[in-house]
PDB file of N, CA and C in Angstrom:
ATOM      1  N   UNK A   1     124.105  61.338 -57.151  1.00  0.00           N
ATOM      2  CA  UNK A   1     123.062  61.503 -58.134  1.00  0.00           C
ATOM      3  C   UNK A   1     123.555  60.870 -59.426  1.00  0.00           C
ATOM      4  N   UNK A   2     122.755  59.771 -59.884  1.00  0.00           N
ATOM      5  CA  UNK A   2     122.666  59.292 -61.130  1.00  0.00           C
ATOM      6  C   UNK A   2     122.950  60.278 -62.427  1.00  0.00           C
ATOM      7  N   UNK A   3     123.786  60.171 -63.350  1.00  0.00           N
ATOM      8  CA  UNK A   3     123.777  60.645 -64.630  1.00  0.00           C
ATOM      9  C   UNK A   3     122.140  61.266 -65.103  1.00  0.00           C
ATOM     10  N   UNK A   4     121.446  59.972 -65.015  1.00  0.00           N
ATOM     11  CA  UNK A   4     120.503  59.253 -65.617  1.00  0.00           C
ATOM     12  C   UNK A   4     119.390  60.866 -64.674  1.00  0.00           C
ATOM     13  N   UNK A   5     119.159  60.949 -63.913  1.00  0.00           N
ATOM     14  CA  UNK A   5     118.598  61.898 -62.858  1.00  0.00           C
ATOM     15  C   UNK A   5     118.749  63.279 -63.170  1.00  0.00           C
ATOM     16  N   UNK A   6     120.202  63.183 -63.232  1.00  0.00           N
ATOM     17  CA  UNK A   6     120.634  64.414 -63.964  1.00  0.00           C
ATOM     18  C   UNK A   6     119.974  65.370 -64.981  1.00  0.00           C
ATOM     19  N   UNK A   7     120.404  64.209 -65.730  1.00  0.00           N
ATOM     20  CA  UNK A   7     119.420  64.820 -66.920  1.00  0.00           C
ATOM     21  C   UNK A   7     118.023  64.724 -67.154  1.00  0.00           C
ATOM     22  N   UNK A   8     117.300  63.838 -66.356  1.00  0.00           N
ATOM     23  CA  UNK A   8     116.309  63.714 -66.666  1.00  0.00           C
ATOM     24  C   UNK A   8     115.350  65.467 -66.066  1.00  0.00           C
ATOM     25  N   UNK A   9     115.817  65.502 -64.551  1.00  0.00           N
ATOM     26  CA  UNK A   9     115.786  66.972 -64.039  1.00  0.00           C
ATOM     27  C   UNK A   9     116.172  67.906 -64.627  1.00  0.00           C
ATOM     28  N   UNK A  10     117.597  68.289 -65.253  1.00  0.00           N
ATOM     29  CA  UNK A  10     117.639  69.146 -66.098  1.00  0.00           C
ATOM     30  C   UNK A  10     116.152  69.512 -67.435  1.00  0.00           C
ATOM     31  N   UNK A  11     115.933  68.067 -67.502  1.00  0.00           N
ATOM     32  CA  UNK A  11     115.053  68.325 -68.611  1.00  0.00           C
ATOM     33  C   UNK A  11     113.421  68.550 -68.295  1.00  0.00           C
ATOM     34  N   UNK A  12     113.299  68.502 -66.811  1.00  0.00           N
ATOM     35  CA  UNK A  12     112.561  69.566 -66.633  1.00  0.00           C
ATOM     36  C   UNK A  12     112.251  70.387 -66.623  1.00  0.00           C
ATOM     37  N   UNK A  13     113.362  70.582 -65.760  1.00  0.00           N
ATOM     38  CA  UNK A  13     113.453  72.246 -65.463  1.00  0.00           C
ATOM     39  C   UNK A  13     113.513  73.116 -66.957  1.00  0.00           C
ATOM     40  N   UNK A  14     114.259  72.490 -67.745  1.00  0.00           N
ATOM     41  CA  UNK A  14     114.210  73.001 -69.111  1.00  0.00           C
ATOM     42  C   UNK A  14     112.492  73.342 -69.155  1.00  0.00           C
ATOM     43  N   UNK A  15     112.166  72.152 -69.603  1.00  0.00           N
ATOM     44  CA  UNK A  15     110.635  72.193 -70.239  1.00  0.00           C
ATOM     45  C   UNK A  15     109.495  73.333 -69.501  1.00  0.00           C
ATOM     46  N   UNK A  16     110.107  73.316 -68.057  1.00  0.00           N
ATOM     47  CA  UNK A  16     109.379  74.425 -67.237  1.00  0.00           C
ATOM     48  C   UNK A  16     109.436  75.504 -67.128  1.00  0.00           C
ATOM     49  N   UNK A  17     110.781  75.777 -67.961  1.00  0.00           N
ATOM     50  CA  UNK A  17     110.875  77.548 -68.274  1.00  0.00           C
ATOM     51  C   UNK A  17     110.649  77.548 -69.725  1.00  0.00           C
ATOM     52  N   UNK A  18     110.766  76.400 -70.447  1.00  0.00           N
ATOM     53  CA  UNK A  18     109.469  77.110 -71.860  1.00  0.00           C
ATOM     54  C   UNK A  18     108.408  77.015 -71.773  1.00  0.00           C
ATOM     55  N   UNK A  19     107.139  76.498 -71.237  1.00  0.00           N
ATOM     56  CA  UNK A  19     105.859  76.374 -70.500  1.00  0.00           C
ATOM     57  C   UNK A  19     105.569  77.933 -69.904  1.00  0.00           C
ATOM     58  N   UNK A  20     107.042  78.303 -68.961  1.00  0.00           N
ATOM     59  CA  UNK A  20     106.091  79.372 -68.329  1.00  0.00           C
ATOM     60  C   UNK A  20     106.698  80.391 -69.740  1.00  0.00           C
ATOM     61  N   UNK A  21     108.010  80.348 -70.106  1.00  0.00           N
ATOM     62  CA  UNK A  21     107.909  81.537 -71.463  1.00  0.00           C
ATOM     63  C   UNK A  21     106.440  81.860 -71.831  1.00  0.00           C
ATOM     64  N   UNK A  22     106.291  80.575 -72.660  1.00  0.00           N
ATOM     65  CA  UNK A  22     105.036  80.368 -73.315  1.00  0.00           C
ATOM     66  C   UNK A  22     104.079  81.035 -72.492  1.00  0.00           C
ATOM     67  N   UNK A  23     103.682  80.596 -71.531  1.00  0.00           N
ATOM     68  CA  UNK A  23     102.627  81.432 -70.940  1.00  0.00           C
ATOM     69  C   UNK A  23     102.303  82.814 -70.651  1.00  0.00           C
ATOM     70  N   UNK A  24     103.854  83.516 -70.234  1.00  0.00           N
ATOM     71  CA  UNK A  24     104.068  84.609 -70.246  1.00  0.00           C
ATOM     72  C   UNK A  24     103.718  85.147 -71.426  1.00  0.00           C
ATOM     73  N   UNK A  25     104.432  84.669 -72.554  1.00  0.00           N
ATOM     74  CA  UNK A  25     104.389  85.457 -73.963  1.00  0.00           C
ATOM     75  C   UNK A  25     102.790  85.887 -74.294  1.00  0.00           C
ATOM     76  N   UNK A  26     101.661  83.962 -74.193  1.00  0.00           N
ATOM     77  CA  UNK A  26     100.367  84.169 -74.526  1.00  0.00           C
ATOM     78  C   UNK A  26      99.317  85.080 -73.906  1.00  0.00           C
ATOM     79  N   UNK A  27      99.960  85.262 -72.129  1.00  0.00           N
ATOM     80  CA  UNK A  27      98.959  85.493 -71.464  1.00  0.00           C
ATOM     81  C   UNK A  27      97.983  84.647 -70.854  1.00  0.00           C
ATOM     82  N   UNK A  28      98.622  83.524 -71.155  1.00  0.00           N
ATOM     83  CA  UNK A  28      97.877  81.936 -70.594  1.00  0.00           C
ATOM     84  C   UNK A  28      98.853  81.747 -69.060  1.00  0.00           C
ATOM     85  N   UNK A  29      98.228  82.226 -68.004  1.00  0.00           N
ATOM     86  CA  UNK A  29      98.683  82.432 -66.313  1.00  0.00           C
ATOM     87  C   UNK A  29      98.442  80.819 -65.997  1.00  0.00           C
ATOM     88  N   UNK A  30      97.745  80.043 -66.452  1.00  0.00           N
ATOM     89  CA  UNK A  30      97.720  78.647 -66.328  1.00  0.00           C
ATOM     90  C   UNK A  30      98.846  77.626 -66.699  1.00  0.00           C
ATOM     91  N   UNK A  31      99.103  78.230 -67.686  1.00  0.00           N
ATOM     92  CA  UNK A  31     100.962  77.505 -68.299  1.00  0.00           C
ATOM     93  C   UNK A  31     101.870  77.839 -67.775  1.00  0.00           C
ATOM     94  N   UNK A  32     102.051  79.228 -67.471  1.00  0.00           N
ATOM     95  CA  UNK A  32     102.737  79.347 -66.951  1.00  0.00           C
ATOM     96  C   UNK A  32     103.143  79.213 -65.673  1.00  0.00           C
ATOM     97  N   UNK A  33     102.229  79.061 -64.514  1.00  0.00           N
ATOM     98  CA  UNK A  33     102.078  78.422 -63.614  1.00  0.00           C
ATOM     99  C   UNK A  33     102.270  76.945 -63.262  1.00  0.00           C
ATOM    100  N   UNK A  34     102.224  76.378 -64.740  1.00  0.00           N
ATOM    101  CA  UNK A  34     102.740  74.901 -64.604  1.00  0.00           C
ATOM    102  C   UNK A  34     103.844  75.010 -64.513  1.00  0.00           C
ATOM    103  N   UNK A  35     104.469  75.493 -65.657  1.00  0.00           N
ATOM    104  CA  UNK A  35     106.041  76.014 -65.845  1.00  0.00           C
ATOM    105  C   UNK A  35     106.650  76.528 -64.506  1.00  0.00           C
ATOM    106  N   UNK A  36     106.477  77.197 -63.734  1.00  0.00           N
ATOM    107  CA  UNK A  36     106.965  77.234 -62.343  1.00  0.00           C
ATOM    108  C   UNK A  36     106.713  76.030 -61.888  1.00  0.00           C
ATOM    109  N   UNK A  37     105.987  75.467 -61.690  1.00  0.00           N
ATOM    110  CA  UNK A  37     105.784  74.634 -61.182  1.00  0.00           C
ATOM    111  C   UNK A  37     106.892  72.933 -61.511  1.00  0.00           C
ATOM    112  N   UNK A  38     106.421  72.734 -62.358  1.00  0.00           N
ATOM    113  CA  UNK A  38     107.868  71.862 -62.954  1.00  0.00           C
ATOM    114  C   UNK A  38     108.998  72.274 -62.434  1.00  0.00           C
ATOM    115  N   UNK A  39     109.273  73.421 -62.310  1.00  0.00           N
ATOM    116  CA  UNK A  39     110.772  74.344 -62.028  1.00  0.00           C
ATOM    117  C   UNK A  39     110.936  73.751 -61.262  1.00  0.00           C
ATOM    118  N   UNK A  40     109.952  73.945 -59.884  1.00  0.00           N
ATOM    119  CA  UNK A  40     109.886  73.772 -58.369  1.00  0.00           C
ATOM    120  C   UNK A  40     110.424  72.216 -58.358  1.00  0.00           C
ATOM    121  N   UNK A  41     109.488  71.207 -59.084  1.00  0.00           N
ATOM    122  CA  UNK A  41     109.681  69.896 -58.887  1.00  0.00           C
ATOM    123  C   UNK A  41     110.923  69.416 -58.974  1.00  0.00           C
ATOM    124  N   UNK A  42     111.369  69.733 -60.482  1.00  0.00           N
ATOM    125  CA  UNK A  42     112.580  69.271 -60.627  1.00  0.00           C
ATOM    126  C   UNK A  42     113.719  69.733 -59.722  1.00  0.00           C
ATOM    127  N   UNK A  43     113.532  71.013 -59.251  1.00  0.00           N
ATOM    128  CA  UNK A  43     114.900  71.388 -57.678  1.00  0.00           C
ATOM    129  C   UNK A  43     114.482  70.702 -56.548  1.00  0.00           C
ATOM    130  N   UNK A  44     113.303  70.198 -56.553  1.00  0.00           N
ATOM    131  CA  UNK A  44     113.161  69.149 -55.494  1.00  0.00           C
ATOM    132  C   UNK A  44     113.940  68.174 -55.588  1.00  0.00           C
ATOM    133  N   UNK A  45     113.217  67.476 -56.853  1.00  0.00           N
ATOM    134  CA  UNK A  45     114.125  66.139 -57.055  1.00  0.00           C
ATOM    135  C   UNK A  45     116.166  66.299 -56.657  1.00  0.00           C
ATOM    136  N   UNK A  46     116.244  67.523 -57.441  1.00  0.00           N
ATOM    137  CA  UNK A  46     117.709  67.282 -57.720  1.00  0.00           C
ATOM    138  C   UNK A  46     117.937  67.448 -56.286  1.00  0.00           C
ATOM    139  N   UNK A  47     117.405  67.958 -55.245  1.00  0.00           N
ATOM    140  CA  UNK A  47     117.635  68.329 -53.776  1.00  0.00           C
ATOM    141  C   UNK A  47     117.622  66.898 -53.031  1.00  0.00           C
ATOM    142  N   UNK A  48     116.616  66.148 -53.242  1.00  0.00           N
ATOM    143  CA  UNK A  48     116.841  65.023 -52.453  1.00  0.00           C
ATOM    144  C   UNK A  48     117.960  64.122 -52.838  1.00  0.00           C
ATOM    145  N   UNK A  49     118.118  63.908 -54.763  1.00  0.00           N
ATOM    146  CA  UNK A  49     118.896  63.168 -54.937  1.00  0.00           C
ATOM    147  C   UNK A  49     120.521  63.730 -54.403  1.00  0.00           C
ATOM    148  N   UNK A  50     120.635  64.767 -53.624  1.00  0.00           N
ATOM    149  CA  UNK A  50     121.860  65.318 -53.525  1.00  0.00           C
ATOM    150  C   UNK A  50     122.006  64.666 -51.730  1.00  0.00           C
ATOM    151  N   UNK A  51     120.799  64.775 -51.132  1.00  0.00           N
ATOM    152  CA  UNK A  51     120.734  64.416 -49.895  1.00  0.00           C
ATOM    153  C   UNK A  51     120.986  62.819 -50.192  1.00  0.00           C
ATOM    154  N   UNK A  52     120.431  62.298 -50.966  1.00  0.00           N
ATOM    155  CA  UNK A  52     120.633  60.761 -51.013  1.00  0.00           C
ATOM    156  C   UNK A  52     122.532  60.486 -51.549  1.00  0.00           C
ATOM    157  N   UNK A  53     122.985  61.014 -51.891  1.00  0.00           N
ATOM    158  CA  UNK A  53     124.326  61.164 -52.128  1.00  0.00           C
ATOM    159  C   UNK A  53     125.124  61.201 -51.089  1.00  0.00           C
ATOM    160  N   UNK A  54     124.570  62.508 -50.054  1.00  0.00           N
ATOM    161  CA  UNK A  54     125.596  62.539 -49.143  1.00  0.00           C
ATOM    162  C   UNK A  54     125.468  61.551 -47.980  1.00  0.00           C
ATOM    163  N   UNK A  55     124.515  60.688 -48.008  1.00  0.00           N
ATOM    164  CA  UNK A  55     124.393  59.868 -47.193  1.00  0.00           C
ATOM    165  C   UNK A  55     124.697  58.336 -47.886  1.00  0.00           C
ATOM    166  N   UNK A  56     125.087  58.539 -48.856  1.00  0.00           N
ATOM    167  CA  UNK A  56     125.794  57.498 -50.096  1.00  0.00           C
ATOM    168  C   UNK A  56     127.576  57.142 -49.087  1.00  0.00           C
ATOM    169  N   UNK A  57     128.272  58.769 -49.377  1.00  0.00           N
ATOM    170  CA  UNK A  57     129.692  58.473 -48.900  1.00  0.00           C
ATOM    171  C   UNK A  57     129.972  58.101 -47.603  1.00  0.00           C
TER     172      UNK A  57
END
């Protein structure tokens, strides 16, 4: 996995647990549902790019 991947996923996943904060806090079940949702994506990503690694060595 790329540096570059790295962080870019991290900075999802970031953004997806202040989305769902946010939603939680407002009571907006729609944001926060994105916010999981991002979560989800970005452990995808970092999941394949880990599979694409081990088939790297």
């Amino acid at each position: 996995m790329g540096i570059e991947d790295k962080i870019n996923n991290a900075g999802e996943n970031a953004e997806g647990k202040i989305k769902e904060g946010t939603g939680k806090a407002t009571g907006n079940e729609s944001l926060e549902a994105e916010g999981k949702g991002d979560q989800v994506g970005a452990n995808l990503k970092q999941a394949g790019e880990k599979v694409k690694d081990a088939f790297k060595d």
